[in-house]
N, C-alpha and C. Protein backbone atom coordinates (compact mmCIF):
# COMPACT_ATOMS: atom_id res chain seq x y z
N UNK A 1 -24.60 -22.80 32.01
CA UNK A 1 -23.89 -22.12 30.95
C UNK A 1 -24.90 -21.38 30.07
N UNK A 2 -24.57 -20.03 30.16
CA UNK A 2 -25.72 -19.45 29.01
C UNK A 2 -24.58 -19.45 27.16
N UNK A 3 -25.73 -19.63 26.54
CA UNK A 3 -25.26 -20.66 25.70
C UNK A 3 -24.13 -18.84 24.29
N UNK A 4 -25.74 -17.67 24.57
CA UNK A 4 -25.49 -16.72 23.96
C UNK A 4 -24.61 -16.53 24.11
N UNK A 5 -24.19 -16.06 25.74
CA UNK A 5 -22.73 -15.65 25.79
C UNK A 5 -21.87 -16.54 25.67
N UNK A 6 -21.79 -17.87 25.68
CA UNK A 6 -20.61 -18.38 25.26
C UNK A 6 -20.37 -18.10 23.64
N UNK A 7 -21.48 -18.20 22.58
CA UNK A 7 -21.23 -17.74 21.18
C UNK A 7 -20.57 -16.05 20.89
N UNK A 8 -20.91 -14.94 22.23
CA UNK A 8 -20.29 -13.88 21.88
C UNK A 8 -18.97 -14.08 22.47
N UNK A 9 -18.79 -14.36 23.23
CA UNK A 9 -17.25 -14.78 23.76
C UNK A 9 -16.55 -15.14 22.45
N UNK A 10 -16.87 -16.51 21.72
CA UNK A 10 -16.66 -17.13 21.03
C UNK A 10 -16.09 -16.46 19.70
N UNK A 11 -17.00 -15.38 19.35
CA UNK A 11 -16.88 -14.48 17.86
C UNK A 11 -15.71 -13.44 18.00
N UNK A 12 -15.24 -13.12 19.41
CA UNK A 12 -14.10 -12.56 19.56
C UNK A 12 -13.04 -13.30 19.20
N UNK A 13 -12.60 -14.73 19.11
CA UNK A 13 -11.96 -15.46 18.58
C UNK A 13 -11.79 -15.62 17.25
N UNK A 14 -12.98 -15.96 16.63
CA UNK A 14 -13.07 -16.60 15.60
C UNK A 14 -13.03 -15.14 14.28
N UNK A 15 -13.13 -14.08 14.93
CA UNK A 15 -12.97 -13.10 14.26
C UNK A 15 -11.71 -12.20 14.08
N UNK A 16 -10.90 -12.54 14.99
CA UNK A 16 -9.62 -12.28 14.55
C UNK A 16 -8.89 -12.37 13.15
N UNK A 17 -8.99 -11.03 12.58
CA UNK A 17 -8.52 -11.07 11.05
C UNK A 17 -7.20 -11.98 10.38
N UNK A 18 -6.12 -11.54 11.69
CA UNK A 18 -4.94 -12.03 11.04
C UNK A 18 -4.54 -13.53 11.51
N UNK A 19 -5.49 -14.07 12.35
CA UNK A 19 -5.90 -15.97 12.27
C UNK A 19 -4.77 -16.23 13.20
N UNK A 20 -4.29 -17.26 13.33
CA UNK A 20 -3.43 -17.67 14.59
C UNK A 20 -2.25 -18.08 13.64
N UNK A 21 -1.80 -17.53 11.99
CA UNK A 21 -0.71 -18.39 12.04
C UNK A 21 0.39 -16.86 11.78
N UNK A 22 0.02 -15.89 12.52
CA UNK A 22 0.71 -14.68 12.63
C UNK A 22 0.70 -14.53 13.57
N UNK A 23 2.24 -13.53 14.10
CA UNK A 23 2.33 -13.38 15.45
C UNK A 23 1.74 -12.28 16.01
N UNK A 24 0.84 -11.23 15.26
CA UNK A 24 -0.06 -10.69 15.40
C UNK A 24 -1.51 -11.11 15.59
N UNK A 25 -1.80 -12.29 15.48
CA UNK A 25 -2.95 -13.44 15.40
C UNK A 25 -3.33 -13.75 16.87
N UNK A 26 -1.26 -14.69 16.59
CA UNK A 26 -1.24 -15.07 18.04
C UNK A 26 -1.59 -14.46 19.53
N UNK A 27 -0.97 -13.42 19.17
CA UNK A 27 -0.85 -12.61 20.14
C UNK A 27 -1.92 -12.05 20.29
N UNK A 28 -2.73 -11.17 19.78
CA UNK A 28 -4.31 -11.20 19.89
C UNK A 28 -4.98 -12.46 20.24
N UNK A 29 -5.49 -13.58 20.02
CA UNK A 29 -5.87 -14.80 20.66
C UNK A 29 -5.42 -14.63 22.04
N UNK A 30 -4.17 -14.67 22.11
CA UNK A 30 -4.13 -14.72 23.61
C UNK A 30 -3.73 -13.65 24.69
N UNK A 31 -4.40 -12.44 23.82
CA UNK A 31 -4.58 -11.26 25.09
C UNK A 31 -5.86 -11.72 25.14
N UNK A 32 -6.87 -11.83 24.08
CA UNK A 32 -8.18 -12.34 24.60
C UNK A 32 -8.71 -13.45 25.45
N UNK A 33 -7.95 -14.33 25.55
CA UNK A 33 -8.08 -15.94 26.19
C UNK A 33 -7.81 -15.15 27.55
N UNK A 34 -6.28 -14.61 27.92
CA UNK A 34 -5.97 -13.79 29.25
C UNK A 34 -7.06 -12.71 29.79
N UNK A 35 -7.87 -12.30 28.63
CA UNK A 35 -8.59 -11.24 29.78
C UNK A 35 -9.78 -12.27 29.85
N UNK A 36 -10.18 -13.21 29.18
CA UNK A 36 -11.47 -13.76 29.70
C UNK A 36 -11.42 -14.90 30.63
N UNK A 37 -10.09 -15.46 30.48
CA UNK A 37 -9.89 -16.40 31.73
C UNK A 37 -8.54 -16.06 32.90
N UNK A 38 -8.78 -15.35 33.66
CA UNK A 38 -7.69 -14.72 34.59
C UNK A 38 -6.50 -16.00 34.87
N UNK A 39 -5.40 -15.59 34.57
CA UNK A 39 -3.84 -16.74 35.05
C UNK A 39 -3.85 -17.43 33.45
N UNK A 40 -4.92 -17.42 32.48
CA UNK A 40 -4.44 -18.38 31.14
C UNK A 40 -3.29 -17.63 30.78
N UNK A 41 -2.46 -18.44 30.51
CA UNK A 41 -1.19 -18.25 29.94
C UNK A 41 -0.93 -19.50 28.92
N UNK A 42 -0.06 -19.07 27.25
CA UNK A 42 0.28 -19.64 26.39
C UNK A 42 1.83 -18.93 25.72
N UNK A 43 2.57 -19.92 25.43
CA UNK A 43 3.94 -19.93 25.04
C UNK A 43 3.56 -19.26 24.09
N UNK A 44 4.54 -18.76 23.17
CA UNK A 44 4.14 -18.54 22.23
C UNK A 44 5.85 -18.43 21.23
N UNK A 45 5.68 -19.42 20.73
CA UNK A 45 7.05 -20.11 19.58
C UNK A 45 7.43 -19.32 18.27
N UNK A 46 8.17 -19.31 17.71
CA UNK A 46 8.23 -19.00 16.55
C UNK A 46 7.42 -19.86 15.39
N UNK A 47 6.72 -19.34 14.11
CA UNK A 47 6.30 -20.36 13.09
C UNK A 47 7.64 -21.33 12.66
N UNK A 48 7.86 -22.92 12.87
CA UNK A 48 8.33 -23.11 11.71
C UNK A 48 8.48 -22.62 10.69
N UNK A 49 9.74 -22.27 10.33
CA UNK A 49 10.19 -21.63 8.34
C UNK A 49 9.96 -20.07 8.76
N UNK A 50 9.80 -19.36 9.61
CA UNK A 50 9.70 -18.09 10.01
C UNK A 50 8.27 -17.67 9.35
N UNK A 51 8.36 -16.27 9.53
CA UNK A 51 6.94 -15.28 9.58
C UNK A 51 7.38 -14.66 8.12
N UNK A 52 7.98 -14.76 6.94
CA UNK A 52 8.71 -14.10 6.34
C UNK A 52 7.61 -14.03 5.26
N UNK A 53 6.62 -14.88 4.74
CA UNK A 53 5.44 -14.74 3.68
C UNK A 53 4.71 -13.71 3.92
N UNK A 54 4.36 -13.56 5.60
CA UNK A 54 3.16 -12.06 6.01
C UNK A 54 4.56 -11.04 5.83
N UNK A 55 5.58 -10.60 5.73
CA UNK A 55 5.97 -9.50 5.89
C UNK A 55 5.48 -8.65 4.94
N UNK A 56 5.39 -7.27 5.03
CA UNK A 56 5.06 -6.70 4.35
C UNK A 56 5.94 -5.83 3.40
């Protein structure tokens, strides 16, 4: 395992602005998880209490 690229892999995650509790978050997280691990696949639910605080 080279260690660099697992930390740049890594900062594509962790840098996602709108965080995982938006479905814009979400959904970014896991186009990225899908292109770096071919077949990952994740559900993806509604928030409990809805998305209605991020609306704009």
């Amino acid at each position: 395992m080279n260690l660099e690229h697992y930390i740049e892999e890594l900062k594509m995650l962790v840098n996602v602005d709108c965080g995982t509790q938006t479905p814009d978050g979400v959904t970014t997280v896991a186009g990225i998880m899908a292109s770096v691990e071919p077949g990952w696949k994740s559900p993806l639910w509604p928030r409990r209490g809805g998305y209605e605080k991020w609306a704009a």
